[in-house]
C-alpha atoms as a PDB file:
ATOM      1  CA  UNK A   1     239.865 117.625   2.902  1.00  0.00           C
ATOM      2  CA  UNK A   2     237.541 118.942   5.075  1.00  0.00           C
ATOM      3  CA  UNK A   3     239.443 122.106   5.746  1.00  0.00           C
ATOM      4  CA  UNK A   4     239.766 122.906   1.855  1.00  0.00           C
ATOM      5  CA  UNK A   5     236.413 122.453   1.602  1.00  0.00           C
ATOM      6  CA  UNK A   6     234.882 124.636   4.496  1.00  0.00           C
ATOM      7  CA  UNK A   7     232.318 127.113   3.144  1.00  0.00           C
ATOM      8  CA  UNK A   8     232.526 125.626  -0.297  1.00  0.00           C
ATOM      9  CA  UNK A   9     229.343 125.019  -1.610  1.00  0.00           C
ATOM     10  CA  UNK A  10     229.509 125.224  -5.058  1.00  0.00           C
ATOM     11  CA  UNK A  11     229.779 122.028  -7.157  1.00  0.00           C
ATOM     12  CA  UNK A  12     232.841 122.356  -9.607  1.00  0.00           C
ATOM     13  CA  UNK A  13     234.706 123.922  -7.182  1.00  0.00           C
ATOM     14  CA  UNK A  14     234.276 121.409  -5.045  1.00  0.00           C
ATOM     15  CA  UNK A  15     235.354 118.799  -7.567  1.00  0.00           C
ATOM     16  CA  UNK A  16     238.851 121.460  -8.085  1.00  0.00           C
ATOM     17  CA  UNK A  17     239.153 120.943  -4.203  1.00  0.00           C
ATOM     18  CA  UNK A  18     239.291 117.663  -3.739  1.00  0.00           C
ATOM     19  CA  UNK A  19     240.832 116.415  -7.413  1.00  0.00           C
ATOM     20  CA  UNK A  20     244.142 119.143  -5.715  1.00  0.00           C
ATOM     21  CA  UNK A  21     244.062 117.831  -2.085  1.00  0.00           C
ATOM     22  CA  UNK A  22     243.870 114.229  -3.514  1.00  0.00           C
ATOM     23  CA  UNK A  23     247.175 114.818  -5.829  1.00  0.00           C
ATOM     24  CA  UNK A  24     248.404 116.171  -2.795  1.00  0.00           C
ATOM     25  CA  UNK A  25     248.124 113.349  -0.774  1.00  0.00           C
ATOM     26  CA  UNK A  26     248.774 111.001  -3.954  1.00  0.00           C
ATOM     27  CA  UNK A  27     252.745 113.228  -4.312  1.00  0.00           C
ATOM     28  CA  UNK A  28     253.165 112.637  -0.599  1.00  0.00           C
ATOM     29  CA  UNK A  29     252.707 109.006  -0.341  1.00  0.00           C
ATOM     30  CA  UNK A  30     254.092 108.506  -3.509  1.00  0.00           C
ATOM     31  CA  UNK A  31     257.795 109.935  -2.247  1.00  0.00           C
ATOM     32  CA  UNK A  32     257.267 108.068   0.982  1.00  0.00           C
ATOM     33  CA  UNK A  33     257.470 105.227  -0.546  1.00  0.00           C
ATOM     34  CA  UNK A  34     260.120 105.335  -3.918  1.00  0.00           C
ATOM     35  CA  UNK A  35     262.230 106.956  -1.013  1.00  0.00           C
ATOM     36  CA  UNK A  36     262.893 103.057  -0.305  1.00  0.00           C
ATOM     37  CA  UNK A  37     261.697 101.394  -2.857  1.00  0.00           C
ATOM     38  CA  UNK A  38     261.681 100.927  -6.793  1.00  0.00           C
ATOM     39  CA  UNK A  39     258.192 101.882  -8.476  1.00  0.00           C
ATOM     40  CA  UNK A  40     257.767 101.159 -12.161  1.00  0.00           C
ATOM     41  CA  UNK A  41     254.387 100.991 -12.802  1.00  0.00           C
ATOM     42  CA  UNK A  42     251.254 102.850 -11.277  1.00  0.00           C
ATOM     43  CA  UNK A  43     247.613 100.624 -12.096  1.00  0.00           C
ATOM     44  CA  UNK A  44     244.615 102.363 -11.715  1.00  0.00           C
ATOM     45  CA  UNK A  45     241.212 100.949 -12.847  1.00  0.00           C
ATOM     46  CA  UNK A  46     239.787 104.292 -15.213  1.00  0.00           C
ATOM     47  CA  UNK A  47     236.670 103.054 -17.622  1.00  0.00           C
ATOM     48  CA  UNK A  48     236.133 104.434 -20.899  1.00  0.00           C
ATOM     49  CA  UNK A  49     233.184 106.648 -19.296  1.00  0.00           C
ATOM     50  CA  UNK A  50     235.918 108.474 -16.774  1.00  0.00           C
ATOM     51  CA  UNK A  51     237.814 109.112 -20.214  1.00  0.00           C
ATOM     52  CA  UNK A  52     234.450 110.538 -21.860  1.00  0.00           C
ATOM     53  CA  UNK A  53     232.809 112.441 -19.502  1.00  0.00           C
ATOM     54  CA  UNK A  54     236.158 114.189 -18.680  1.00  0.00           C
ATOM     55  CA  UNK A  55     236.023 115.372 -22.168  1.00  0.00           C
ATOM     56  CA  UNK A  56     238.728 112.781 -23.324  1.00  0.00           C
ATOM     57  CA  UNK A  57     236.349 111.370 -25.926  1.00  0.00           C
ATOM     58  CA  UNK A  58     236.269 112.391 -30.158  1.00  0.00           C
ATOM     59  CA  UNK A  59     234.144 115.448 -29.830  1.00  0.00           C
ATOM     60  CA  UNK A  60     233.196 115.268 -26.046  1.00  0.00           C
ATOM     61  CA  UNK A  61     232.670 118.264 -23.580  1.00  0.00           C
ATOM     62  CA  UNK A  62     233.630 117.973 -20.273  1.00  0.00           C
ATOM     63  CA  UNK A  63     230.462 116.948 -18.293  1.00  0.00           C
ATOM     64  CA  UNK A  64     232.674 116.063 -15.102  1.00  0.00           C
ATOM     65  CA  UNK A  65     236.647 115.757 -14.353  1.00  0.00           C
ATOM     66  CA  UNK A  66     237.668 112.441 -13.082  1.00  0.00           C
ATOM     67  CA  UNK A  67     241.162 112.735 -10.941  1.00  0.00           C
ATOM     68  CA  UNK A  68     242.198 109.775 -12.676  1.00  0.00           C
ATOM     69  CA  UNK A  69     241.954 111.186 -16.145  1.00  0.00           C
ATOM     70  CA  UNK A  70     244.816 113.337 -16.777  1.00  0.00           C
ATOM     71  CA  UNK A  71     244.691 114.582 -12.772  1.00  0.00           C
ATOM     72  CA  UNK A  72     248.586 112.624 -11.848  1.00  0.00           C
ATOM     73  CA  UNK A  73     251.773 114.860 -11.863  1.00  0.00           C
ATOM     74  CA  UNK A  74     253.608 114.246 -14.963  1.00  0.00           C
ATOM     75  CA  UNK A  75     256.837 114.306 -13.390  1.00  0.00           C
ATOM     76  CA  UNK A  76     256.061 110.634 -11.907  1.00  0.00           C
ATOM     77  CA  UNK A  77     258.792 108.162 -11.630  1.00  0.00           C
ATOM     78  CA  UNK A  78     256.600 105.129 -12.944  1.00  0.00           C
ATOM     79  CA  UNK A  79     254.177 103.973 -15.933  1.00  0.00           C
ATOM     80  CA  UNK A  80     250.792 104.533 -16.171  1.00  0.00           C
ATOM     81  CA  UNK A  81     248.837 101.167 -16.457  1.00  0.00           C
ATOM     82  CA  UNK A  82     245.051 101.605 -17.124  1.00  0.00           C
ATOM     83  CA  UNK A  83     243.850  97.861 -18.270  1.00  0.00           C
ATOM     84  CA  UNK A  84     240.704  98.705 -18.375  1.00  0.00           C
ATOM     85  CA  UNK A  85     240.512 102.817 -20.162  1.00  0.00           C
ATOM     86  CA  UNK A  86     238.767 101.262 -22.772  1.00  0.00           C
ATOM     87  CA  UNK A  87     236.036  99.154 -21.500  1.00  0.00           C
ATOM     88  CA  UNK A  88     232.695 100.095 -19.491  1.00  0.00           C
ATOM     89  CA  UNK A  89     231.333  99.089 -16.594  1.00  0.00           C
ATOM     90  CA  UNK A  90     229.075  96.049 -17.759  1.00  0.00           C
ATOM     91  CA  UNK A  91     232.018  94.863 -19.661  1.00  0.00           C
ATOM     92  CA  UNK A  92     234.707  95.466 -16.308  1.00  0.00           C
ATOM     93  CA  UNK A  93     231.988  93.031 -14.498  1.00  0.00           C
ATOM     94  CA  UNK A  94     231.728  90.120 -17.605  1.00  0.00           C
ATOM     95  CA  UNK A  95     235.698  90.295 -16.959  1.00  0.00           C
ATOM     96  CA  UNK A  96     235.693  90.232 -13.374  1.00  0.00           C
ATOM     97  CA  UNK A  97     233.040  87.419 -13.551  1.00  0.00           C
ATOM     98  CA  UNK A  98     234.959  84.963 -16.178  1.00  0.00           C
ATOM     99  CA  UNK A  99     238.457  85.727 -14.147  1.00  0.00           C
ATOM    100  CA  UNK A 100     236.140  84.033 -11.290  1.00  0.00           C
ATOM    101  CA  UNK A 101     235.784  86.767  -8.824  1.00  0.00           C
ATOM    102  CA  UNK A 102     233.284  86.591  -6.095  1.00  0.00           C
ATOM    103  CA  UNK A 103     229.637  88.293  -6.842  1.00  0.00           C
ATOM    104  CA  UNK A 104     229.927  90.397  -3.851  1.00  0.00           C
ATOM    105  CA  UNK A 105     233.035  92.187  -5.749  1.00  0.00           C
ATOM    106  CA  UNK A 106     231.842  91.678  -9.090  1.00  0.00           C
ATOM    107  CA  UNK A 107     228.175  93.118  -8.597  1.00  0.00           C
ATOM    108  CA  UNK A 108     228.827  95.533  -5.817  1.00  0.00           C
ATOM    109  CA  UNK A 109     227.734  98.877  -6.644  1.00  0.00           C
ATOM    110  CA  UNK A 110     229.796 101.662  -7.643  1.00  0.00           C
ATOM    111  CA  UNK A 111     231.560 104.210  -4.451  1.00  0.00           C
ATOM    112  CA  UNK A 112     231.155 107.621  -5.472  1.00  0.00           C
ATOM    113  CA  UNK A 113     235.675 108.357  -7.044  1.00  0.00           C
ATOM    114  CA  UNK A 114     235.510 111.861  -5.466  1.00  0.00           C
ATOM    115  CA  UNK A 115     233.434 110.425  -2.057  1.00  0.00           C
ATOM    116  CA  UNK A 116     230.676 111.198  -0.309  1.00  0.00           C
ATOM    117  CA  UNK A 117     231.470 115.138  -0.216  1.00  0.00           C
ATOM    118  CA  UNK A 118     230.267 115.263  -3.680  1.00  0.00           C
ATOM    119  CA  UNK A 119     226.347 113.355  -2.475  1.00  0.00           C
ATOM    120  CA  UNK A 120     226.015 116.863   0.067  1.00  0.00           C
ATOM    121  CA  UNK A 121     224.292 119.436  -1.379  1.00  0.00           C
ATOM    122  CA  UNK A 122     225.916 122.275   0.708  1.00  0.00           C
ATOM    123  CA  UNK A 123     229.011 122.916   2.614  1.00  0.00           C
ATOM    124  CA  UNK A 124     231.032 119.639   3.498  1.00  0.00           C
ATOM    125  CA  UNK A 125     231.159 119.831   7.079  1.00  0.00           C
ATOM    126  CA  UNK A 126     232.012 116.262   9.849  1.00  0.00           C
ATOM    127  CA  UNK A 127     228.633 116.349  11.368  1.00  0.00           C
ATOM    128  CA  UNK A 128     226.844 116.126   7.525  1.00  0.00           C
ATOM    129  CA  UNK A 129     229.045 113.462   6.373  1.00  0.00           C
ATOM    130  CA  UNK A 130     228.032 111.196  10.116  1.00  0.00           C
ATOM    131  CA  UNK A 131     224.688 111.986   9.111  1.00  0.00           C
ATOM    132  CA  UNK A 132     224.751 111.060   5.225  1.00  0.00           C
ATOM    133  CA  UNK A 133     226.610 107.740   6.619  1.00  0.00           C
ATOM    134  CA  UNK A 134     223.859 106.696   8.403  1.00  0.00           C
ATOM    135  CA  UNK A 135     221.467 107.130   6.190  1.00  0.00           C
ATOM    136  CA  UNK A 136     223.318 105.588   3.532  1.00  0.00           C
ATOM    137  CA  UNK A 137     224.086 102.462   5.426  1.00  0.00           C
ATOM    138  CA  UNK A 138     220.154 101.706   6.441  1.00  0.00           C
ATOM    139  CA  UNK A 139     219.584 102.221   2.776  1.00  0.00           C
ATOM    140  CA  UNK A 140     222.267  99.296   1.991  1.00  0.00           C
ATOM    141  CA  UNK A 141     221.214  97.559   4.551  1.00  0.00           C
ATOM    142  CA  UNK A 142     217.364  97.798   3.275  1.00  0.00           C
ATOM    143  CA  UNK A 143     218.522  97.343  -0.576  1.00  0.00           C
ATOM    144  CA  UNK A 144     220.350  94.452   0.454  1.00  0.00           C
ATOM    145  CA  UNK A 145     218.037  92.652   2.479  1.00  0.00           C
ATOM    146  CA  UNK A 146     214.915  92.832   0.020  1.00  0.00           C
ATOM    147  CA  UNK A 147     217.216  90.816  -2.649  1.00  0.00           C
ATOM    148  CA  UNK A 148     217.574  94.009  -4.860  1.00  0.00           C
ATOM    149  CA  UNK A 149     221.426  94.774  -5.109  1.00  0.00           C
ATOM    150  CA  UNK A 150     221.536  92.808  -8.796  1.00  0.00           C
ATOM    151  CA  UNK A 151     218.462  95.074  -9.672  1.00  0.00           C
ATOM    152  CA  UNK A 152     219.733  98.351  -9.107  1.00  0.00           C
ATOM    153  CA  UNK A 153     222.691  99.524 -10.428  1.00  0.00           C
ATOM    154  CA  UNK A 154     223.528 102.173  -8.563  1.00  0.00           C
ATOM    155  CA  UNK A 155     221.123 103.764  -5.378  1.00  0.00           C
ATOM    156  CA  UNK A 156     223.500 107.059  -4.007  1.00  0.00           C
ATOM    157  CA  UNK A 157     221.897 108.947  -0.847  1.00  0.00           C
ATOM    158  CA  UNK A 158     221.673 112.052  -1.594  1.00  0.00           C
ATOM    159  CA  UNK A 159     221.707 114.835   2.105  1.00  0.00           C
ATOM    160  CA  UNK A 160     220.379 117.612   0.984  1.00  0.00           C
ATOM    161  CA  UNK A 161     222.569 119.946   3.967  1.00  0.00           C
ATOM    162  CA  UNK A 162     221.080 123.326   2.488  1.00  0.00           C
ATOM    163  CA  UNK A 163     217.100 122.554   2.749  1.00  0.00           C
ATOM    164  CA  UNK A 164     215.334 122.415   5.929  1.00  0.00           C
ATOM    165  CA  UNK A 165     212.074 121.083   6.236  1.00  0.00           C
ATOM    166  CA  UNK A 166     209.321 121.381   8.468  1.00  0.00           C
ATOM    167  CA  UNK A 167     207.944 117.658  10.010  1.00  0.00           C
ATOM    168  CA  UNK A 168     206.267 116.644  13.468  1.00  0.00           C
ATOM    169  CA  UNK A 169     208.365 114.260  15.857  1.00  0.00           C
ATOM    170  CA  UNK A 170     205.802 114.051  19.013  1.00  0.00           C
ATOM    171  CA  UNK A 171     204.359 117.164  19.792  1.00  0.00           C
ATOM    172  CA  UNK A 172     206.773 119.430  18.366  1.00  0.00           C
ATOM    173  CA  UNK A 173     207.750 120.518  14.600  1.00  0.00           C
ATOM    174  CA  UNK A 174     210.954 119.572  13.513  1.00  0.00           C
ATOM    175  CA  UNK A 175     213.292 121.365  10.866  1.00  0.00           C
ATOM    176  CA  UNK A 176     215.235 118.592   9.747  1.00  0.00           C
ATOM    177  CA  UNK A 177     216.947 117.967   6.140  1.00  0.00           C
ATOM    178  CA  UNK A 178     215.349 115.990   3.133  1.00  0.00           C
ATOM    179  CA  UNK A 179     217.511 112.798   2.089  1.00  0.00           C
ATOM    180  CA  UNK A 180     217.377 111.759  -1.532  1.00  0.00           C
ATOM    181  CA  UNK A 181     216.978 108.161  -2.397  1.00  0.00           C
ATOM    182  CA  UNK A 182     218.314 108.018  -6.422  1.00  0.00           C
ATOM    183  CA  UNK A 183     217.920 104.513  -7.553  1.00  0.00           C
ATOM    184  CA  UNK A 184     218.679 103.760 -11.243  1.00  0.00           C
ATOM    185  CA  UNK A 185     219.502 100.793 -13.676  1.00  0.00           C
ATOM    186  CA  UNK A 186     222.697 101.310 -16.243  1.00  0.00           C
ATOM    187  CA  UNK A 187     224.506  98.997 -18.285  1.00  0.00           C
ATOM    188  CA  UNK A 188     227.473 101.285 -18.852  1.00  0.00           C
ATOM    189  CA  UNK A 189     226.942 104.488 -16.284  1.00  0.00           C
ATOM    190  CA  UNK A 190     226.593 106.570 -19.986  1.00  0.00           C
ATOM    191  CA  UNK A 191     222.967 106.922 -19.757  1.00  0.00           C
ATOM    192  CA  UNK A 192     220.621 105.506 -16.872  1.00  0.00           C
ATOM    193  CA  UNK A 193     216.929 104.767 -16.243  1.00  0.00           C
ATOM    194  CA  UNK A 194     215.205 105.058 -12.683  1.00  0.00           C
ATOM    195  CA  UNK A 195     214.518 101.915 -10.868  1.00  0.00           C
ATOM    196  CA  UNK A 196     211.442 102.027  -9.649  1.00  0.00           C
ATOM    197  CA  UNK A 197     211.709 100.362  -5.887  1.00  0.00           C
ATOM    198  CA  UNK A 198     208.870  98.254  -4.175  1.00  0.00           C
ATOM    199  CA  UNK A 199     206.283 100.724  -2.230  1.00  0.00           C
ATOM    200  CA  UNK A 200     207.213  98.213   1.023  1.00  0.00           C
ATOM    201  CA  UNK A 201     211.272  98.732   0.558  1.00  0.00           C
ATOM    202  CA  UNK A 202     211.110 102.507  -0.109  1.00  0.00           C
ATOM    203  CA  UNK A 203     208.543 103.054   3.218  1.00  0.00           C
ATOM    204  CA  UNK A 204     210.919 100.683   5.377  1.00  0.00           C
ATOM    205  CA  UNK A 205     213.890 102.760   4.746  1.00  0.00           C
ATOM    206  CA  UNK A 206     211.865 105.843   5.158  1.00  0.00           C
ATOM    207  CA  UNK A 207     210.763 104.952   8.606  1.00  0.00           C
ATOM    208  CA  UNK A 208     214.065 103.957   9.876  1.00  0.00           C
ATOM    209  CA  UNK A 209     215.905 106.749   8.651  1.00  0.00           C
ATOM    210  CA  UNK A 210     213.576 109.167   9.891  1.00  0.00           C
ATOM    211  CA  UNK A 211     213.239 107.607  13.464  1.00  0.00           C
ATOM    212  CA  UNK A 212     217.171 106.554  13.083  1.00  0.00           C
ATOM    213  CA  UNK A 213     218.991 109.941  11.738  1.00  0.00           C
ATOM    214  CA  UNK A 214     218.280 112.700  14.332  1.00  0.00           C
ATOM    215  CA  UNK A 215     219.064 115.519  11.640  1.00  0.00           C
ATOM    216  CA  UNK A 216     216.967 114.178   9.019  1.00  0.00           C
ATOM    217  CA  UNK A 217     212.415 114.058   8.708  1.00  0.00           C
ATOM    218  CA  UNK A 218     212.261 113.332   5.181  1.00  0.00           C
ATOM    219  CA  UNK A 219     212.882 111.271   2.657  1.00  0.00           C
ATOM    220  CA  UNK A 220     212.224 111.350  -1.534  1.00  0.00           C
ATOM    221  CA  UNK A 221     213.097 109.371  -4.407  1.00  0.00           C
ATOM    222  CA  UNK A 222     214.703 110.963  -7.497  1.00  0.00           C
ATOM    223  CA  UNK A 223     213.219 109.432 -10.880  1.00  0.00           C
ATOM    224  CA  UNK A 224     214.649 111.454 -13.394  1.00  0.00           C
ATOM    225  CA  UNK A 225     216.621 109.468 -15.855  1.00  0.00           C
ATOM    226  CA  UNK A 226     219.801 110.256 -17.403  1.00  0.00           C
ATOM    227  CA  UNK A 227     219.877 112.147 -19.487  1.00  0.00           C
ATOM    228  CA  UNK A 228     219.298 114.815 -18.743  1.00  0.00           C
ATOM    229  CA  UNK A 229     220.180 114.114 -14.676  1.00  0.00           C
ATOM    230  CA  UNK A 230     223.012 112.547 -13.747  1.00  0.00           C
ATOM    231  CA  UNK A 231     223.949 110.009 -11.120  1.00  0.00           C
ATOM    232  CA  UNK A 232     225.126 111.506  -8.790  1.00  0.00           C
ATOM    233  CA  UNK A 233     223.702 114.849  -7.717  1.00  0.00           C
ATOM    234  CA  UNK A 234     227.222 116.623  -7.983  1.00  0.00           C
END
C-alpha cells in the first residue's frame, strides 16, 4: 500500500489506490484459500450509507466509493451476503445490542474502511502514519478516560502532513505539523453535528500530544457539521 501510494497526494486518487491494492490482496487470499477449500458465501457488513454515498441510492451522486460497494471481482466463486445493506449505523448497534453483544463492540466507534491513509492530508508515507498513531491513541486514551466514548460518535485525528507550523519547544522554534481533533455526534453517519468537548479534555490531549508526538506543536478542533463537511477529512 504504501508503495502505490508514494507521492500521491490527491484525495480520490488515493481512494482508486487503495480500493485496487485492496482487491488485490482480497483475489490473492481469496485463491489461497478455495485452492483447498469450498467457499460458498462471502459476508461483509456494508450499511445502507456505504450503498448511498457510493452513489448506489435512487438519485444519489457519488460523494465517496466504498470498496465494499460494487469494488469485488465478479468472477468470484461464492455469494455475496450483506445482512445488514439496508440498515444504518444506529440501527446495526439496536441489533448488536438485543443479540446481547458486549458495549465495548456495540458502542465502539467507527475505524476509518479505507484506514488511516485516508486521515493524512498529504503523501502517505511510514513515518506519518507512526506519528498519526500516536496521536490518535492519546486521543482514545483521553476520550475514553473522561467517560465520553457514548457521547461522541465518532472523534478521527486528523495529521495534517502538508502544513508546517511555527511553535516554541524551549528556546528554539519548532516547525512541526497541526493535528486535527474532529469530534461529532450522528445517529446514522448521513449527516453529523460537532460535539463540543469539555475545555479540560480538549487541553489534556493537547498537552500530551504536543509534549508526546515529536513531529507535531499543534493541535485544533474541527466544528463544522455535516453537511457541508464530512467525517472524515478525505
Amino acid at each position: 500500500f504504501l508503495d502505490a501510494l508514494a507521492g500521491v497526494t490527491e484525495p480520490g486518487q488515493k481512494r482508486k489506490i487503495i480500493g485496487r491494492e485492496f482487491i488485490r490482496v482480497f483475489e490473492t487470499a481469496t485463491a489461497e484459500v478455495v485452492a483447498d477449500h469450498h467457499v460458498g458465501f462471502l459476508v461483509q457488513g456494508t450499511l445502507y450509507p456505504d450503498v448511498v454515498e457510493s452513489g448506489g441510492g435512487d438519485g444519489t451522486a457519488v460523494i465517496k466509493s466504498h470498496h465494499n460497494v460494487g469494488g469485488l471481482p465478479d468472477d468470484g466463486e461464492f455469494d455475496l451476503v450483506e445482512l445488514l445493506r439496508a440498515l444504518f449505523k444506529d440501527e446495526v448497534r439496536m441489533v448488536g445490542a438485543a443479540l446481547g453483544l458486549p458495549a465495548v463492540i456495540v458502542a465502539r466507534q467507527p475505524f476509518p474502511g479505507p484506514g488511516l491513509g485516508i486521515r493524512i492530508i498529504g503523501e502517505v508515507t511510514r513515518d506519518r502514519l507512526e506519528t498519526l498513531r500516536a496521536a490518535d491513541a492519546i486521543a482514545r486514551e483521553e476520550l475514553t478516560a473522561a467517560g465520553l466514548d457514548r457521547e461522541i460518535w465518532q472523534c478521527p485525528v486528523v495529521l495534517l502532513a502538508d502544513v508546517r507550523s511555527v511553535g516554541v519547544q524551549g528556546d528554539g522554534r519548532t516547525y512541526g505539523h497541526p493535528i486535527v481533533l474532529r469530534p461529532v455526534s450522528s445517529e446514522d453517519a448521513m449527516t453529523a453535528d460537532c460535539t463540543r468537548l469539555p475545555d479540560d479534555v480538549v487541553e489534556r490531549i493537547s498537552a500530551r500530544i504536543t509534549n508526546e508526538v515529536a513531529e507535531v506543536n499543534r493541535v485544533v478542533v474541527d466544528v463544522t457539521s455535516k453537511p457541508p463537511g464530512t467525517i472524515e477529512w478525505e
